[in-house]
Each structure stands twice: as C-alpha cells, then as structure tokens.
C-alpha atoms as a PDB file:
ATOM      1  CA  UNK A   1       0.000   0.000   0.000  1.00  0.00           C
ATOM      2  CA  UNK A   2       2.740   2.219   0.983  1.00  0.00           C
ATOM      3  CA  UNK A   3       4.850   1.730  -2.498  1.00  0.00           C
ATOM      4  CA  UNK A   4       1.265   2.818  -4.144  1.00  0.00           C
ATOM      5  CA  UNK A   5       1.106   5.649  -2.259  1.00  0.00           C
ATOM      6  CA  UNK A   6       4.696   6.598  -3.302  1.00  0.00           C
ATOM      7  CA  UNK A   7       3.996   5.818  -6.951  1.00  0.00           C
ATOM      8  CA  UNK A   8       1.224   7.978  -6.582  1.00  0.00           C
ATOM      9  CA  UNK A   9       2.414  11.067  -5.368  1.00  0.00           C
ATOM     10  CA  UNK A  10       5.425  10.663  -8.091  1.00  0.00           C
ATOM     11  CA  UNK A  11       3.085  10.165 -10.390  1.00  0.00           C
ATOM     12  CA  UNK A  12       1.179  13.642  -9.201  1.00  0.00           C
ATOM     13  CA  UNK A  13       4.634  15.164  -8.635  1.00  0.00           C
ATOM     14  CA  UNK A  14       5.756  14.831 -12.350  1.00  0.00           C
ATOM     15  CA  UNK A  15       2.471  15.815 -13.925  1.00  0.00           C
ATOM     16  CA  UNK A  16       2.625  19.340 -11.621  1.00  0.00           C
ATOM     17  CA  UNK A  17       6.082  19.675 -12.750  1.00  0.00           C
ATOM     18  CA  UNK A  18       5.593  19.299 -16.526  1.00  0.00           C
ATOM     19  CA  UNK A  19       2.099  21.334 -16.601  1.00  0.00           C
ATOM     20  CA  UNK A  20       4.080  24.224 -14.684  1.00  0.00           C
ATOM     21  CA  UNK A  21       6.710  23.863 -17.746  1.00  0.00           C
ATOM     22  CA  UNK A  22       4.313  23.888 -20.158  1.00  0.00           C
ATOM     23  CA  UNK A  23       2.745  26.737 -18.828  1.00  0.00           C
ATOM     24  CA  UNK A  24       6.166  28.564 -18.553  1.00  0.00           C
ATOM     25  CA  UNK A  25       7.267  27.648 -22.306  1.00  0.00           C
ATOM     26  CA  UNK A  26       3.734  28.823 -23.894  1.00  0.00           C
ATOM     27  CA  UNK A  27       4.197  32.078 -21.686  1.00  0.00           C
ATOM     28  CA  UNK A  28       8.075  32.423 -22.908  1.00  0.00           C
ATOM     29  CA  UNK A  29       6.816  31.775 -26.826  1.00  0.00           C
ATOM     30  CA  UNK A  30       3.625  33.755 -26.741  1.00  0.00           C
ATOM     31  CA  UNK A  31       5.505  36.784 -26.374  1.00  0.00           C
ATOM     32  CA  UNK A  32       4.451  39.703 -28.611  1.00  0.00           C
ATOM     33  CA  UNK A  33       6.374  40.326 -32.175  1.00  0.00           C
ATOM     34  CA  UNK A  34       7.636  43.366 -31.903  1.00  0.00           C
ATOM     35  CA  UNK A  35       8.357  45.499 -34.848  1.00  0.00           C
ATOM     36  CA  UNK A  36      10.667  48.641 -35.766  1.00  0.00           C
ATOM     37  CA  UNK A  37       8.882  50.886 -38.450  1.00  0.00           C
ATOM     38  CA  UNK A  38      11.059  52.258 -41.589  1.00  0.00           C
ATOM     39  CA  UNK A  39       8.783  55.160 -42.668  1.00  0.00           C
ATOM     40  CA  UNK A  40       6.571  57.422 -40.619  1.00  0.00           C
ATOM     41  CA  UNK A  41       3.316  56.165 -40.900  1.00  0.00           C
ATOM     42  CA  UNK A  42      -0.168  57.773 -41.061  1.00  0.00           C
ATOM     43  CA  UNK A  43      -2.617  57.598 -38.706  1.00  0.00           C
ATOM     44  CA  UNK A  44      -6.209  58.095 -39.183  1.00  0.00           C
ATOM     45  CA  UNK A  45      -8.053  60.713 -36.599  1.00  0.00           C
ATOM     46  CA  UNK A  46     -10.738  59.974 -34.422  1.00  0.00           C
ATOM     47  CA  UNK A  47     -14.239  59.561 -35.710  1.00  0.00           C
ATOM     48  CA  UNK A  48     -15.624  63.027 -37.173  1.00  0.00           C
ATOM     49  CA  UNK A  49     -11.828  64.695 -37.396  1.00  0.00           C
ATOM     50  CA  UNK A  50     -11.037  65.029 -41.150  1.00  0.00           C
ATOM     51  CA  UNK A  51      -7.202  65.172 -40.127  1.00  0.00           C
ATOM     52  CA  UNK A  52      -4.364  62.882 -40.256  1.00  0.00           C
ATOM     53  CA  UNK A  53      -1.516  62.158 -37.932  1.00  0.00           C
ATOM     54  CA  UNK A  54       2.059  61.230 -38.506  1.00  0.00           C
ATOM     55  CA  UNK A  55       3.672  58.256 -36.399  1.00  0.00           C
ATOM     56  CA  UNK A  56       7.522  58.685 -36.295  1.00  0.00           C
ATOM     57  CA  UNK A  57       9.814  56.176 -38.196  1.00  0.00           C
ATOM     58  CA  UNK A  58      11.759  54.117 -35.764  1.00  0.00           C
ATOM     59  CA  UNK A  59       8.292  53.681 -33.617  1.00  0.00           C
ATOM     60  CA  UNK A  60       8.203  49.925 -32.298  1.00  0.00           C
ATOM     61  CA  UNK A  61       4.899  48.430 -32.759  1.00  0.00           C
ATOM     62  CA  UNK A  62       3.744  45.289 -30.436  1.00  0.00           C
ATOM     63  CA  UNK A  63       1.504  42.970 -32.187  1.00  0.00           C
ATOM     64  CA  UNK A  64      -1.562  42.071 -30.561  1.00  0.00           C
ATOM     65  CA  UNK A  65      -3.856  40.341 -32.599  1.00  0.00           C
ATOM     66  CA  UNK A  66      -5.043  39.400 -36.354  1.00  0.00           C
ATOM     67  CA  UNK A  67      -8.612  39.564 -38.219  1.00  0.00           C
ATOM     68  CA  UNK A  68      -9.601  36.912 -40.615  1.00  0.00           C
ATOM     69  CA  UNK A  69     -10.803  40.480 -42.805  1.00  0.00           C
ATOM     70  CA  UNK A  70      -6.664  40.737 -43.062  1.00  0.00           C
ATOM     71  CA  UNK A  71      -6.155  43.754 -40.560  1.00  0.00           C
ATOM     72  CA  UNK A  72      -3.757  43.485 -37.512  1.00  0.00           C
ATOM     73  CA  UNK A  73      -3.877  45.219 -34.242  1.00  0.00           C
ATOM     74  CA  UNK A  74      -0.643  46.633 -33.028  1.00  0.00           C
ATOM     75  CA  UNK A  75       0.239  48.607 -29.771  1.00  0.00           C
ATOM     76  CA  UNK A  76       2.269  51.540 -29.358  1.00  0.00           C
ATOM     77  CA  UNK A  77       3.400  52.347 -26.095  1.00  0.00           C
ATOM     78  CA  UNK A  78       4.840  56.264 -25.363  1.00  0.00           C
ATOM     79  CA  UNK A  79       6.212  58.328 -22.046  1.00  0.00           C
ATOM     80  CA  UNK A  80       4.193  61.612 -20.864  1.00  0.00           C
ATOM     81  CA  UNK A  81       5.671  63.470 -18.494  1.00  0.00           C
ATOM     82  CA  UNK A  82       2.820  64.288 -16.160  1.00  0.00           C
ATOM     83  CA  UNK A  83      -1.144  63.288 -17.332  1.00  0.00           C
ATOM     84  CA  UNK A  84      -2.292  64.658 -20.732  1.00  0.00           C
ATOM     85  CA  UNK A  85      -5.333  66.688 -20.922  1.00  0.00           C
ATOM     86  CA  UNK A  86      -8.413  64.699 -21.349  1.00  0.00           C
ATOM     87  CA  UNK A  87     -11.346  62.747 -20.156  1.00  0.00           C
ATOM     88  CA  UNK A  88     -11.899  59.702 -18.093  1.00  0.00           C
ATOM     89  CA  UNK A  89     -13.192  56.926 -19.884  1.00  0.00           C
ATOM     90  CA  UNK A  90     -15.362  54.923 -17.487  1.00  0.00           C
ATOM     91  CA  UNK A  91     -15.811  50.919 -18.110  1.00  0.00           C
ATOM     92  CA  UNK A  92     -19.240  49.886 -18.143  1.00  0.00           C
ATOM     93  CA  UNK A  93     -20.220  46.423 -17.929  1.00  0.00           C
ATOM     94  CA  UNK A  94     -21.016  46.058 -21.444  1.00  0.00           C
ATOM     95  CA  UNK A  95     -17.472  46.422 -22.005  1.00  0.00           C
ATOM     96  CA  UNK A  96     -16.763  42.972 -20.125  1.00  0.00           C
ATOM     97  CA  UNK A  97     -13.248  45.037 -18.306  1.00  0.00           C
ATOM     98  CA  UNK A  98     -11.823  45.960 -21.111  1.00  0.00           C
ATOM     99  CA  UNK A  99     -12.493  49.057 -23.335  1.00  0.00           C
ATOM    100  CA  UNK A 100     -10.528  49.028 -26.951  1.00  0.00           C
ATOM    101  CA  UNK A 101     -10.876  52.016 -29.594  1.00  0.00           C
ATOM    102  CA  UNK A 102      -8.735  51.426 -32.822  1.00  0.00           C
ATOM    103  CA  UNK A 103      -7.849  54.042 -34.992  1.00  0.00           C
ATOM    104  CA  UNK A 104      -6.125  53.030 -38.404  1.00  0.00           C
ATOM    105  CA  UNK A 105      -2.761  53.385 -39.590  1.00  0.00           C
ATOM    106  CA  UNK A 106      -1.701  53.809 -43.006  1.00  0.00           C
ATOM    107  CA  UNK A 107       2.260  53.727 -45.300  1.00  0.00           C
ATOM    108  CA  UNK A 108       2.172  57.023 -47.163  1.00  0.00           C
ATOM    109  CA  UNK A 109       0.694  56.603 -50.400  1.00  0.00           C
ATOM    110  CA  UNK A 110      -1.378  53.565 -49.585  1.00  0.00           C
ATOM    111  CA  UNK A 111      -4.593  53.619 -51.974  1.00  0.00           C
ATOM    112  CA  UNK A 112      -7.010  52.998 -48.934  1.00  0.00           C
ATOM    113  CA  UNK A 113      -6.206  57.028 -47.865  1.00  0.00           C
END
C-alpha cells in the first residue's frame, strides 16, 4: 500500500512539474512580435476629425492580434511626463473590463487614404 502511495504522489509530482513547464514555455513563446517601423506612418483621426496624424519612423509596434478580414492590431506604447489633458473613460459592464478604440494606420501613399 505504501509503495502505491509513493507511486502515486510521483506520479502527481511529475504531472505538476511538466504542466508548470508547459505553462512557462507557452508564456516564454507567446511573447508579442515586436516590430521597428522604416517610414513614418499615417494615422487616421478619431471619428468626425477630417485630419491625419504622422507616427515617427523608428516607432516599435507590439503585435496584438489578427482579423480573418486581413487587418492586424498593433500597440504603441509612449512616455508623458505628467497626465495629458483629457477625459476619463469609465468601463461599463457592457465592455466585459476591457475598453478598446482602434484608430487606423496607413504607409504614405497607400490607396485605402
């Protein structure tokens, strides 16, 4: 009974052990691609502003996530010294915790400007 027992708690042991790797390894591979752009790149304003912006060349873009329609969500990440002027953006429920507002991004001469 006692051998059982050992066999057992080896056998529980072992499977904690690899499911904590595996965990660790998809963790260490699922990290985001990261990308460098080579141009500045335009980026679309807000609903209802007719203007563009310009994102710098040399601005690293994280990738987040693809669309079957063939678009791909990126993040940019940048410093402010202090808190910008603006408003709060409350969550709501209906926004299950997280609240995501894309804006495109376009190369310079792309035909979809």
């Amino acid at each position: 009974m006692g051998r059982l027992f050992r066999r057992g708690c080896f056998a529980l042991l072992f499977t904690a052990f690899g499911a904590g790797l595996g965990v660790g390894v998809e963790h260490y591979l699922d990290r985001p691609d990261m990308l460098k752009t080579r141009q500045a790149l335009i980026i679309e304003g807000p609903t209802g502003d007719d203007r563009t912006y310009q994102l710098p060349a040399g601005t690293v873009l994280y990738f987040d996530r693809a669309f079957a329609e063939g678009h791909v969500l990126y993040h940019a990440y940048f410093y402010y010294h202090g808190e910008p002027e603006g408003d709060r953006v409350l969550l709501e429920p209906k926004h299950k915790g997280s609240l995501t507002v894309p804006t495109w991004l376009y190369a310079p001469g792309d035909p979809a400007l």
